[in-house]
N, C-alpha and C. Protein backbone atom coordinates (compact mmCIF):
# COMPACT_ATOMS: atom_id res chain seq x y z
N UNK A 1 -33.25 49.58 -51.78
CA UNK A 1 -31.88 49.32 -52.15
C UNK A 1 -30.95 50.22 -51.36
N UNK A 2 -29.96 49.79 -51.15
CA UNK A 2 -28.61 50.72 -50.21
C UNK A 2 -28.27 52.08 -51.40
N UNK A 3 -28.00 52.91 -50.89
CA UNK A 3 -27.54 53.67 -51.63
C UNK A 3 -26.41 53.96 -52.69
N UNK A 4 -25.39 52.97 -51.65
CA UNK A 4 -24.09 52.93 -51.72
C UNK A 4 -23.74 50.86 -52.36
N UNK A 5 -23.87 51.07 -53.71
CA UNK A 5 -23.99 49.70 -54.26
C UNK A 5 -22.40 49.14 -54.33
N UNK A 6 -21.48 50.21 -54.00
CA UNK A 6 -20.44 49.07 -53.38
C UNK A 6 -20.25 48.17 -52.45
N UNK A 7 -20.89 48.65 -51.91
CA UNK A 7 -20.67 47.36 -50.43
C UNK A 7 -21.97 46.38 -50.74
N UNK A 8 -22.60 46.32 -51.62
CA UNK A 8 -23.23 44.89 -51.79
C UNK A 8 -22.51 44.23 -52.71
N UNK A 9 -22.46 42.64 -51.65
CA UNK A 9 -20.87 42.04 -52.04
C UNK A 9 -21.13 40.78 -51.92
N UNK A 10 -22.58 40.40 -51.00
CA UNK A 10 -22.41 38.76 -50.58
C UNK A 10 -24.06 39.04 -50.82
N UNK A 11 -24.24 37.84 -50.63
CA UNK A 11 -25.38 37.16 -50.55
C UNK A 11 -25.77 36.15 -50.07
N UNK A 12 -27.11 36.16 -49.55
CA UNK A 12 -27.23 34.98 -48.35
C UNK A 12 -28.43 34.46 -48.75
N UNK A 13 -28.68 32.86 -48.80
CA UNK A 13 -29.71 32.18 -49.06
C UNK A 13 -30.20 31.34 -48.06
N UNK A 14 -31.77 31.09 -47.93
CA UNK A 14 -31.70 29.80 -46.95
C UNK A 14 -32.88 29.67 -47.71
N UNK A 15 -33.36 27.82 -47.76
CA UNK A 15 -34.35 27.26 -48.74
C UNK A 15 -35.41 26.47 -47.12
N UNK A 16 -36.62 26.49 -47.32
CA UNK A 16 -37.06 26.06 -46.45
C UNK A 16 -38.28 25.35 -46.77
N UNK A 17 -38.90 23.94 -46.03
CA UNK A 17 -39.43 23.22 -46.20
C UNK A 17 -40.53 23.90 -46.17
N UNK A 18 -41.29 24.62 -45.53
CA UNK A 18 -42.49 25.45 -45.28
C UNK A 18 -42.82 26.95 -45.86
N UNK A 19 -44.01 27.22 -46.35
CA UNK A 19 -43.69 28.32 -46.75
C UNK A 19 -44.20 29.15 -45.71
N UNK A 20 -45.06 29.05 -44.99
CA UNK A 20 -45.36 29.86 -43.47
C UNK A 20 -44.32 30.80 -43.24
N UNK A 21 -43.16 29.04 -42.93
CA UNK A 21 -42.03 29.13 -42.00
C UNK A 21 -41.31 30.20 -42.59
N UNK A 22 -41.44 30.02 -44.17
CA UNK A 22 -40.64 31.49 -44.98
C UNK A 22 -40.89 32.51 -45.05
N UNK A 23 -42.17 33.33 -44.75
CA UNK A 23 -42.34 34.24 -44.64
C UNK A 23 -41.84 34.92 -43.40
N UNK A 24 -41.72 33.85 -42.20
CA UNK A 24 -41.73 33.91 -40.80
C UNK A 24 -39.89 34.43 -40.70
N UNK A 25 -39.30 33.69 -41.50
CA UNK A 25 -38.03 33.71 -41.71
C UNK A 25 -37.63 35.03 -42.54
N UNK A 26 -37.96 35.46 -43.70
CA UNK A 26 -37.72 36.48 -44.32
C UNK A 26 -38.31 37.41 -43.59
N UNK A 27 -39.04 37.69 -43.08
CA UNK A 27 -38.87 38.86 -42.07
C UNK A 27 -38.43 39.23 -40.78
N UNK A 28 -37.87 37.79 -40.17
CA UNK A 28 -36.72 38.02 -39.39
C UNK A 28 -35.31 38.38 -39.72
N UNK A 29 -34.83 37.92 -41.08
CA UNK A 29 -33.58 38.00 -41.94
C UNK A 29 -33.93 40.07 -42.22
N UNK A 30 -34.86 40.15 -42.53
CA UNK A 30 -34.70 41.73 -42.88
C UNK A 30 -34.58 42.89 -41.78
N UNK A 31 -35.34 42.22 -40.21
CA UNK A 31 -35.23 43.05 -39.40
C UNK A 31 -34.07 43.01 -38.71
N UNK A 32 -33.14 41.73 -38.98
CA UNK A 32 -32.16 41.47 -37.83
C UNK A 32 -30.57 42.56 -38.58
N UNK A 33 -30.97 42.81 -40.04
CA UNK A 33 -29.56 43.63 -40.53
C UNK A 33 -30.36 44.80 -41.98
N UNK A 34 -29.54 45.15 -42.24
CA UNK A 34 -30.13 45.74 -43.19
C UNK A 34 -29.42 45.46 -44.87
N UNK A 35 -30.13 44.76 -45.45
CA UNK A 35 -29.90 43.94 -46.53
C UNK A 35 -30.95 44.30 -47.67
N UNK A 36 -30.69 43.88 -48.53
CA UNK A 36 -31.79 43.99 -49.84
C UNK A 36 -32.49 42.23 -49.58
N UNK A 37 -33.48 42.80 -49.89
CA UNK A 37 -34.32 40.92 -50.44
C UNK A 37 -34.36 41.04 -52.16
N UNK A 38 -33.67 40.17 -52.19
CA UNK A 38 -33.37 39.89 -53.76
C UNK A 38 -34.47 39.40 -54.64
N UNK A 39 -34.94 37.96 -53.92
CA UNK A 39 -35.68 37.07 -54.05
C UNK A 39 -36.82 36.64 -52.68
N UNK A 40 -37.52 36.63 -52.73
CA UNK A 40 -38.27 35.71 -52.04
C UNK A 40 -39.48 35.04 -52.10
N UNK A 41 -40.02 33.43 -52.56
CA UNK A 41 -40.73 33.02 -53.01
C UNK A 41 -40.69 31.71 -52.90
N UNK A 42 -42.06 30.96 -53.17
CA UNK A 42 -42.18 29.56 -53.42
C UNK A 42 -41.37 29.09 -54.34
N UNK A 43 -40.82 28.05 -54.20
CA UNK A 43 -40.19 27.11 -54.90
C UNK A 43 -41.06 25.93 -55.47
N UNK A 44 -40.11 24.95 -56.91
CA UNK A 44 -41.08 23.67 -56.26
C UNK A 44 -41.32 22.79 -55.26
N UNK A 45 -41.61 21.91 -55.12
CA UNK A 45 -42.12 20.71 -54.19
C UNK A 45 -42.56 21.09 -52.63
N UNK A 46 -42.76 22.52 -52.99
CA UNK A 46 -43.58 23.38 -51.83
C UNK A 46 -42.92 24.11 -50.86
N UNK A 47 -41.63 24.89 -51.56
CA UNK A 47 -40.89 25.21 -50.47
C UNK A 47 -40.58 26.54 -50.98
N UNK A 48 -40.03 27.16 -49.99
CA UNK A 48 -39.44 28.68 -50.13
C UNK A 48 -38.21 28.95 -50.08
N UNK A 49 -38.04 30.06 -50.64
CA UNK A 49 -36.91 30.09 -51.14
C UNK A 49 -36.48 31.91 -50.30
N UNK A 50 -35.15 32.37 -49.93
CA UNK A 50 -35.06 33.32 -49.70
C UNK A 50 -33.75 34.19 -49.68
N UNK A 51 -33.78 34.92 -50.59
CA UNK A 51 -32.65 35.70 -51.15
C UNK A 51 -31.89 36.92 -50.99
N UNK A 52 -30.99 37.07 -50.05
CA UNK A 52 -30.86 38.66 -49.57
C UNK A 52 -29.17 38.75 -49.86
N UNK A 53 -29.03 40.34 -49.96
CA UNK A 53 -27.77 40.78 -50.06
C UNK A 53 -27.01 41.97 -49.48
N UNK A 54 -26.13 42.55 -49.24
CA UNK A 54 -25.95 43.16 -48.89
C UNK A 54 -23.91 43.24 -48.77
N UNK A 55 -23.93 44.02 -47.60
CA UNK A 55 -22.85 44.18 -46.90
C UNK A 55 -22.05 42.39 -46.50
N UNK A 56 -20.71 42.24 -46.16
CA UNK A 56 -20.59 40.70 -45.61
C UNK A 56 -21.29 40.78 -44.08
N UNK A 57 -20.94 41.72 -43.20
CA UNK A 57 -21.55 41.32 -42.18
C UNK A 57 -23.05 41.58 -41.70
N UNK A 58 -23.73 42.41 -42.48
CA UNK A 58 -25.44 42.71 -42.56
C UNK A 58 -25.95 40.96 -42.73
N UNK A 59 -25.24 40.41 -44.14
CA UNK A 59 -25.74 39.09 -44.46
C UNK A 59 -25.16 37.91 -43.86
N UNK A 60 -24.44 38.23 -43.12
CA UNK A 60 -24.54 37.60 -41.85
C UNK A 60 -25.37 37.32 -41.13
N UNK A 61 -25.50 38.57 -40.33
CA UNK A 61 -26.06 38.71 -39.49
C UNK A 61 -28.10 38.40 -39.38
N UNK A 62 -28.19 38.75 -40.68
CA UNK A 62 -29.42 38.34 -41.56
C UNK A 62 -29.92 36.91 -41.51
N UNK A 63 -28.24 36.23 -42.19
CA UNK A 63 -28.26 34.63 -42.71
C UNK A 63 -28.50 33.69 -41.16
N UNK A 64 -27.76 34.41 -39.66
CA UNK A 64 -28.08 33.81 -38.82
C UNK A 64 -28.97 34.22 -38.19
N UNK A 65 -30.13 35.16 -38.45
CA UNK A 65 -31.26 35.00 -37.99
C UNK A 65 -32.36 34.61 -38.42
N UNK A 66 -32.39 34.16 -39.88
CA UNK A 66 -33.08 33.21 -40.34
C UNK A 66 -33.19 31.42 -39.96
N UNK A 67 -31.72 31.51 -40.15
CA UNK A 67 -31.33 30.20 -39.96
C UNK A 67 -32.00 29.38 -38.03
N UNK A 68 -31.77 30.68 -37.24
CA UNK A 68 -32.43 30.42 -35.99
C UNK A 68 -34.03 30.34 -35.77
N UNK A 69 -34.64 31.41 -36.58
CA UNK A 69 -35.83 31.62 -36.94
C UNK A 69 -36.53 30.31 -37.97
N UNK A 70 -36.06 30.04 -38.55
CA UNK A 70 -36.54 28.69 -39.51
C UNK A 70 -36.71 27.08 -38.49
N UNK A 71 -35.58 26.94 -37.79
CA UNK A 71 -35.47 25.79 -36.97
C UNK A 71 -35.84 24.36 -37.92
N UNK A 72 -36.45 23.51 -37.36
CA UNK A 72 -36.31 22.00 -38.38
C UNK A 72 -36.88 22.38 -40.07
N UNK A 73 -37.01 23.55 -40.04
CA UNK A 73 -38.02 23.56 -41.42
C UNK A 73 -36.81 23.88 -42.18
N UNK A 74 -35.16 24.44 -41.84
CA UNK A 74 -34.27 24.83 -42.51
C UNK A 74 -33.78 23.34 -43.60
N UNK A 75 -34.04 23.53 -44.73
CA UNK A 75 -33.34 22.85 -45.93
C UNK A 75 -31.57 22.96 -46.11
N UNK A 76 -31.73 24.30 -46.41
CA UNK A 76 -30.17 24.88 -46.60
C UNK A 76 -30.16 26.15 -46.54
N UNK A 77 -28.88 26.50 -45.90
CA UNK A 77 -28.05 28.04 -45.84
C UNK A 77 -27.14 28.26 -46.54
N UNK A 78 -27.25 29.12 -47.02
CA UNK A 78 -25.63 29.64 -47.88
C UNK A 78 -25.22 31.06 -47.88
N UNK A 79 -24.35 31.44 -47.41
CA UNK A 79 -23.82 32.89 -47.55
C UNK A 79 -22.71 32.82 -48.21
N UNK A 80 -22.73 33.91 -49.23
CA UNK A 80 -21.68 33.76 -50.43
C UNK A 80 -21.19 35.49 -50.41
N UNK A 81 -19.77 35.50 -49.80
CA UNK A 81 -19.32 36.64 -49.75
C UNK A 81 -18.25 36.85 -50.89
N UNK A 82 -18.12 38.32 -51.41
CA UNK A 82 -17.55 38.74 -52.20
C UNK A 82 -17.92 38.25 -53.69
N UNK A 83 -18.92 37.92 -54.11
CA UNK A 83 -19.84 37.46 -54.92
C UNK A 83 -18.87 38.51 -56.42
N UNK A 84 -19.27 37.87 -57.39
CA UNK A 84 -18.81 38.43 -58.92
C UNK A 84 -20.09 39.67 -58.73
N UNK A 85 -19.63 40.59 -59.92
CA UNK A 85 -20.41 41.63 -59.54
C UNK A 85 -21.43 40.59 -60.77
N UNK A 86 -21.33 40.22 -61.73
CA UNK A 86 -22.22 39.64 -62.59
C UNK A 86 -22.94 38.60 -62.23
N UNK A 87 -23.13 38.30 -60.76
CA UNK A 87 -24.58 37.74 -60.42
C UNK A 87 -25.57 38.52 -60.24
N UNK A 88 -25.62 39.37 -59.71
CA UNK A 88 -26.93 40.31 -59.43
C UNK A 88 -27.60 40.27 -60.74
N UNK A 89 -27.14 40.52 -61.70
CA UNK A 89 -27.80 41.01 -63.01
C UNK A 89 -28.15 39.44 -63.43
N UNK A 90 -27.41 38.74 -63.40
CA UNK A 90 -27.98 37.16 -64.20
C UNK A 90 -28.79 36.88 -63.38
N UNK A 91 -29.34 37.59 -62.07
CA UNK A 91 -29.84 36.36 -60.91
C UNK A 91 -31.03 37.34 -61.47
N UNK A 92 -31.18 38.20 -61.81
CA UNK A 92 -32.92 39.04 -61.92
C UNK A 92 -32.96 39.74 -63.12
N UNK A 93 -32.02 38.58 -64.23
CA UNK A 93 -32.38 38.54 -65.47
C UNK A 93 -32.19 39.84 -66.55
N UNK A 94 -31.45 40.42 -66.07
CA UNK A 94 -31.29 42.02 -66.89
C UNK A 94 -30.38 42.16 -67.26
N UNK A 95 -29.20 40.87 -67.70
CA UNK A 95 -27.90 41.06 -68.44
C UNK A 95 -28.66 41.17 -70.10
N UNK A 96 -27.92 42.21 -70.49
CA UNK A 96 -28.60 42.21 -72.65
C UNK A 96 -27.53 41.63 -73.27
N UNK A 97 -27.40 41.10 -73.95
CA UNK A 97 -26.44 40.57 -74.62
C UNK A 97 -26.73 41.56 -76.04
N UNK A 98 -25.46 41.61 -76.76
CA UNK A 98 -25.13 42.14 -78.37
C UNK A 98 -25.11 40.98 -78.78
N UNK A 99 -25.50 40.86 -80.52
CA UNK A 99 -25.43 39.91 -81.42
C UNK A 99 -23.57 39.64 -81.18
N UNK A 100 -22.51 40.58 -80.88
CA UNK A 100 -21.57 40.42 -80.96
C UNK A 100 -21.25 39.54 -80.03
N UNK A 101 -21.31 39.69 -78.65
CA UNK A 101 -21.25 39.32 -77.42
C UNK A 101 -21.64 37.89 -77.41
N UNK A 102 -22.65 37.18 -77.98
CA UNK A 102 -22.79 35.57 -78.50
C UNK A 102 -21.61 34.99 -78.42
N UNK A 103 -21.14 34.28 -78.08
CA UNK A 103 -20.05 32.98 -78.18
C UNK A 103 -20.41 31.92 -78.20
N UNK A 104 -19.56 31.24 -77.51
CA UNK A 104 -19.67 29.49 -77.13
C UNK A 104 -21.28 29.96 -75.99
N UNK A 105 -21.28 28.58 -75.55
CA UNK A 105 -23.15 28.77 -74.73
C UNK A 105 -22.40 27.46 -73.53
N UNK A 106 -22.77 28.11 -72.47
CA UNK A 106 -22.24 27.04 -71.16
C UNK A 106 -23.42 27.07 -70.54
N UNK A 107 -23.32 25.83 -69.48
CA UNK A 107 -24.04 25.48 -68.79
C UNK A 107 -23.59 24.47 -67.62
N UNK A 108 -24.13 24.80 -66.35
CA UNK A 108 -24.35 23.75 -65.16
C UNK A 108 -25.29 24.23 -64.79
N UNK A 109 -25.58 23.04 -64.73
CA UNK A 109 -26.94 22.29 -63.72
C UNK A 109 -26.94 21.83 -62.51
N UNK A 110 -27.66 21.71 -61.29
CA UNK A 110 -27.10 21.60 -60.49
C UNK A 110 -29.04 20.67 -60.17
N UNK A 111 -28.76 19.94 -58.62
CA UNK A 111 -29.84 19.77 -57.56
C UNK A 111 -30.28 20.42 -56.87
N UNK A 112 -29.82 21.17 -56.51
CA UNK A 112 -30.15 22.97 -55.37
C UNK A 112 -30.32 23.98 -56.02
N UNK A 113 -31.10 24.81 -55.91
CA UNK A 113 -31.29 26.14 -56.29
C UNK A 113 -30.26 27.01 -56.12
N UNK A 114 -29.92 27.07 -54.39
CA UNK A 114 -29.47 27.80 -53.79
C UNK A 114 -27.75 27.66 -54.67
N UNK A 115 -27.45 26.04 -54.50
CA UNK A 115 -26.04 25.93 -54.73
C UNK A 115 -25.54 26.90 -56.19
N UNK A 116 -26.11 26.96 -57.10
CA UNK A 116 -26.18 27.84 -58.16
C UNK A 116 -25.58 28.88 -58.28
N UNK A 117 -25.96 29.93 -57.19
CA UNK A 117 -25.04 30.81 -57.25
C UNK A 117 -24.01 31.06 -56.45
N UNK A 118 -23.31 29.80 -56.01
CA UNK A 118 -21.83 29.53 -56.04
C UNK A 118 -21.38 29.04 -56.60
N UNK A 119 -21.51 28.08 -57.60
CA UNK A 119 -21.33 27.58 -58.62
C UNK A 119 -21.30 28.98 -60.22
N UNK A 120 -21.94 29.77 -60.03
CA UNK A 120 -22.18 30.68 -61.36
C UNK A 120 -20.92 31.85 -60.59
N UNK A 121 -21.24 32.44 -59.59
CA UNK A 121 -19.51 32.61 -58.98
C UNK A 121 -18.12 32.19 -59.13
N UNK A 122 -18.03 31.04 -59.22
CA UNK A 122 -16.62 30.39 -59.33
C UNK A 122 -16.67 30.28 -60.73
N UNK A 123 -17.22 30.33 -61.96
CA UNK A 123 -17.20 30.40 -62.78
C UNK A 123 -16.86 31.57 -63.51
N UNK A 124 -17.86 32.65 -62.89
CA UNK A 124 -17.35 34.27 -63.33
C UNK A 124 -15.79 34.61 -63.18
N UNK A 125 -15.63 34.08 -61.81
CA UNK A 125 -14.57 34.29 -61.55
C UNK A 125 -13.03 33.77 -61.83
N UNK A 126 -13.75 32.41 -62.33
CA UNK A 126 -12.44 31.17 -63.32
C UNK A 126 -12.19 31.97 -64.97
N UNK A 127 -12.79 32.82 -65.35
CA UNK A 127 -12.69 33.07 -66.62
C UNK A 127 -13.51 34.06 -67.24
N UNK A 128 -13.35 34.76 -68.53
CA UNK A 128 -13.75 36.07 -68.78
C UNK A 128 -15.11 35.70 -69.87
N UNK A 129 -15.94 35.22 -68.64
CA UNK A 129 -17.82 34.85 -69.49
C UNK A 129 -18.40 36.11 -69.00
N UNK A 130 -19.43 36.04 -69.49
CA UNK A 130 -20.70 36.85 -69.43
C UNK A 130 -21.55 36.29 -69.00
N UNK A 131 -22.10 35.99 -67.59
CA UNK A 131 -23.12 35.53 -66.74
C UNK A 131 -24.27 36.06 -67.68
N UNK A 132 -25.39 34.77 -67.86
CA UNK A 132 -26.69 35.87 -68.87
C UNK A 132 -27.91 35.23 -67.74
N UNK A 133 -27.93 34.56 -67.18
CA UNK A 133 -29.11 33.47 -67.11
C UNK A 133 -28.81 33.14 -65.60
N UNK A 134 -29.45 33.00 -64.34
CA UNK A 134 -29.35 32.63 -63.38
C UNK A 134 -30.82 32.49 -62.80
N UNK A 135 -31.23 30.39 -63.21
CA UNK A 135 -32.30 29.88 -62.74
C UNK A 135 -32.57 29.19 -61.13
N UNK A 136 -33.02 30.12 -60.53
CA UNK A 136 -33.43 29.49 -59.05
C UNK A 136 -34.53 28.70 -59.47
N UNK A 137 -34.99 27.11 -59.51
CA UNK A 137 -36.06 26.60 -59.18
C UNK A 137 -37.58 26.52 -59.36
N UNK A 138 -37.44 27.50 -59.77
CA UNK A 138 -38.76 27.50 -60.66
C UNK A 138 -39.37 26.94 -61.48
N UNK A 139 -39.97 25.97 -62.00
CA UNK A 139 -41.12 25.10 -62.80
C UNK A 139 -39.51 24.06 -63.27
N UNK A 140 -38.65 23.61 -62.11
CA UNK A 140 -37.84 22.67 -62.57
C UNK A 140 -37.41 21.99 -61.77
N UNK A 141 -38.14 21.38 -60.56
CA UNK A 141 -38.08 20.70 -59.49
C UNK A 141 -37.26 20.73 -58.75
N UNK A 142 -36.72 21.81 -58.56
CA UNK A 142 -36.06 22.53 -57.08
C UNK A 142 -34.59 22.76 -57.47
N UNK A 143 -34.09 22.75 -58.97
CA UNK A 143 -33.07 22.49 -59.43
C UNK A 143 -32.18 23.79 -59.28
N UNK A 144 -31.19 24.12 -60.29
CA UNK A 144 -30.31 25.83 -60.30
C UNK A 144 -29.58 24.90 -61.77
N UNK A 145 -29.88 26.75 -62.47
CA UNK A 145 -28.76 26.27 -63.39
C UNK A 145 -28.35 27.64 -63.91
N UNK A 146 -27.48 27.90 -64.55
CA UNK A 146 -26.71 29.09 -64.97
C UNK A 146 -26.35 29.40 -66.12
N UNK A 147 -26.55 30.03 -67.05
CA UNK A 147 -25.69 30.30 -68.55
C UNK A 147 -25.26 30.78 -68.78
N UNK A 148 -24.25 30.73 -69.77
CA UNK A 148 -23.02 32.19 -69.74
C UNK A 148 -22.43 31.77 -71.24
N UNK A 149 -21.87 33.12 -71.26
CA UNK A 149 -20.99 33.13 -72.93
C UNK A 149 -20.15 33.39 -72.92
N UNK A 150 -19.27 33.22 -73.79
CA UNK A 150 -17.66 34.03 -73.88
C UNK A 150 -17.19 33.08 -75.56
N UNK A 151 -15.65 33.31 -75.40
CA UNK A 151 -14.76 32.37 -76.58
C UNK A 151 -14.80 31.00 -75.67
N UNK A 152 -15.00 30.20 -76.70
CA UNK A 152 -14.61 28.70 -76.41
C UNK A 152 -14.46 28.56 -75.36
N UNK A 153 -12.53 28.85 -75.23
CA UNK A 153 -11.95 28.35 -73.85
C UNK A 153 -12.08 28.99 -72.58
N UNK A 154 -12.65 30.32 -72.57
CA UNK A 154 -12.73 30.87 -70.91
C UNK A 154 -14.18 30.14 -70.81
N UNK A 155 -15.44 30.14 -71.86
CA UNK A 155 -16.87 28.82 -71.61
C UNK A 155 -16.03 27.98 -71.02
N UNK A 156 -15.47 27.00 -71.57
CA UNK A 156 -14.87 25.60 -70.96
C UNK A 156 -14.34 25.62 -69.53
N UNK A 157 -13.35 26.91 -69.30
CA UNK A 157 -12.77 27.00 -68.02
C UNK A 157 -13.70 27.50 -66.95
N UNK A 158 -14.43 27.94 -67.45
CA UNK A 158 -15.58 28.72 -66.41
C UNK A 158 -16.74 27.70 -66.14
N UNK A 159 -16.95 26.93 -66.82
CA UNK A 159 -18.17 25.54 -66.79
C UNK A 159 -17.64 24.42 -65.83
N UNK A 160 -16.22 24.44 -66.16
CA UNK A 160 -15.45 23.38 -65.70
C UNK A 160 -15.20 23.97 -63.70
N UNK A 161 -14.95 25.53 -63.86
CA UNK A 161 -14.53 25.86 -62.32
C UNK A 161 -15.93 25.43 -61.73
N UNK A 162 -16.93 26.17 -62.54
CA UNK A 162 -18.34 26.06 -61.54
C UNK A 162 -19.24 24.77 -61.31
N UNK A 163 -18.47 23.79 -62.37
CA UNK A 163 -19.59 22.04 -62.18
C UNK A 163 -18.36 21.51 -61.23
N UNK A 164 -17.23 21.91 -60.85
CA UNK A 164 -16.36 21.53 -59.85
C UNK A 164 -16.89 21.83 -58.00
N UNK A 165 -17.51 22.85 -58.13
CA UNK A 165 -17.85 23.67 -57.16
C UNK A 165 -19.36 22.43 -56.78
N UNK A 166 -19.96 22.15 -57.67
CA UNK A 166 -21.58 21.50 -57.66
C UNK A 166 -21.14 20.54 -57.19
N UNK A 167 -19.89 19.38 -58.19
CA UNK A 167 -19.25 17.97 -58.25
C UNK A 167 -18.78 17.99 -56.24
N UNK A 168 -18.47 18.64 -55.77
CA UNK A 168 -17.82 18.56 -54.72
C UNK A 168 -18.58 18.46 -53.49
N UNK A 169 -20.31 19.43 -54.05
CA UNK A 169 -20.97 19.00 -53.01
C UNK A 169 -22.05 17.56 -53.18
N UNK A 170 -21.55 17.21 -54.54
CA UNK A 170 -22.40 15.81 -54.94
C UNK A 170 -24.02 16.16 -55.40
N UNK A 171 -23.77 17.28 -56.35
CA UNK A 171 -25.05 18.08 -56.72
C UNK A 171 -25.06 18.32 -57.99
N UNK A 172 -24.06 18.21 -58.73
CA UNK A 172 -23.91 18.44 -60.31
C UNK A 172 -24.91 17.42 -61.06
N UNK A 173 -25.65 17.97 -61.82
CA UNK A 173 -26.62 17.23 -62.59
C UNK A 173 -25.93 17.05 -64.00
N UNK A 174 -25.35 18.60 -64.49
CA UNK A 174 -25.13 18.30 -65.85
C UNK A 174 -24.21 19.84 -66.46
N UNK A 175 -22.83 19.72 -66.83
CA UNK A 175 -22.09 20.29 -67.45
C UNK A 175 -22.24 20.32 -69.22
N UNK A 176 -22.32 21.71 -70.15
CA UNK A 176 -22.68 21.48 -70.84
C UNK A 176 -21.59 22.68 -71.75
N UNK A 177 -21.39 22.55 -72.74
CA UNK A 177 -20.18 23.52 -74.02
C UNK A 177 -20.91 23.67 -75.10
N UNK A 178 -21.48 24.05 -75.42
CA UNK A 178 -21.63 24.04 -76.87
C UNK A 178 -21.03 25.39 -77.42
N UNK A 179 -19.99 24.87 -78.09
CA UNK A 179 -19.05 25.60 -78.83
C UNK A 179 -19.44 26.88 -79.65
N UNK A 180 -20.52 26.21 -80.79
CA UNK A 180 -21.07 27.18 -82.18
C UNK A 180 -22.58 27.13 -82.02
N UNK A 181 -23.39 28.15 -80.70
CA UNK A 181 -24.86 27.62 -80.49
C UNK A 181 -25.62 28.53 -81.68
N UNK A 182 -26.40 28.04 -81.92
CA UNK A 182 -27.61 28.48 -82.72
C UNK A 182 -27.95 29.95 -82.17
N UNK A 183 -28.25 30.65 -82.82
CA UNK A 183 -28.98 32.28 -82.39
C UNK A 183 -30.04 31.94 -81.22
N UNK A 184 -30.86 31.52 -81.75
CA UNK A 184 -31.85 30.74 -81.08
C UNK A 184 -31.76 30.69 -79.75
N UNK A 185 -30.74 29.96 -79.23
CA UNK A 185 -30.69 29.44 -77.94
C UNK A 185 -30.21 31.02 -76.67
N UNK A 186 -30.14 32.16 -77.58
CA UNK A 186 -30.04 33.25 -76.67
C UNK A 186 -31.08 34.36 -77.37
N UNK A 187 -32.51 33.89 -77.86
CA UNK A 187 -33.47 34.31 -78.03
C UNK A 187 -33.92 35.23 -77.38
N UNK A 188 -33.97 35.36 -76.05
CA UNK A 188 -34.73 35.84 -74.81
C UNK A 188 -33.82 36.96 -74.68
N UNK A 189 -32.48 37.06 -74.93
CA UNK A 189 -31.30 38.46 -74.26
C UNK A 189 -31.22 39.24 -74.99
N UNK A 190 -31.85 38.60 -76.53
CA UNK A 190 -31.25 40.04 -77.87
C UNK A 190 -32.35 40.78 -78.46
């Protein structure tokens, strides 16, 4: 990890058809800047997935040497600069929630893994939620989805900024509010 956790700010993804090709790729992305690897791993339907962060121009510089390094096996790229500080923690699962902290329960769903956390971004950033949950793809057929809490209306405005963000790239699976959720459904944070 950098020492200096202000300047990790963006984050850069690329999803790839091969997993060879991903290993081949994630260690060109690490030697070409100096970045954190967030994530890196199989996905479903046999693909890899690869997650780094850092500085804006490290993950740059990272994001385009993967992207050169991958060649036809590249799926998708995404570099997401100036990122909410409340992805890191939803993306590797270590937000705690208080019994207090419970609200309304949001959700988007998305087709991409990757798209997810621009979508859970524009959301943090549309309104005053609590990022809890950030699913890359895993045992859900290559999908992304995100959960978050707050009162009612910043859920609604924050569900609504981030299934706008999905809707636009023609990837939104499923926008979701539930107003008064069951304890239950934030089992895993308390």
């Amino acid at each position: 990890m950098h020492e200096d956790t202000n300047h990790i700010d963006t984050i850069g993804l690329l999803e790839l058809t091969s997993i060879g090709v991903g290993y081949r790729v994630q260690d060109a992305m690490l030697k070409a800047a100096h970045v954190d690897l967030l994530l890196a791993r199989t996905i479903c339907s046999g693909k890899y997935l690869v997650v780094v962060a850092g500085d804006t121009g490290s993950v740059q510089a990272s994001v385009r040497a993967g992207e050169t390094e991958a060649g036809d096996a590249l799926v998708e790229s995404r570099y997401i600069p100036r990122v909410h500080h409340s992805i890191f923690p939803a993306l590797s699962q270590t937000t705690e929630l208080k019994p207090e902290d419970m609200g309304a329960l949001g959700i988007v769903e998305t087709f991409s893994a990757s798209s997810v956390i621009a979508v859970a971004d524009a959301a943090a950033k549309a309104a005053n939620v609590t990022l809890f949950r950030l699913h890359l793809a895993m045992a859900i057929g290559g999908k992304g989805f995100v959960l978050m809490t707050g009162d009612v209306a910043n859920v609604r405005a924050a569900v609504a900024a981030g299934a706008a963000v999905a809707a636009a790239e023609g990837i939104l699976v499923s926008q979701i509010v539930i107003p008064a959720p069951r304890r239950e459904l934030f089992q895993d944070w308390i």
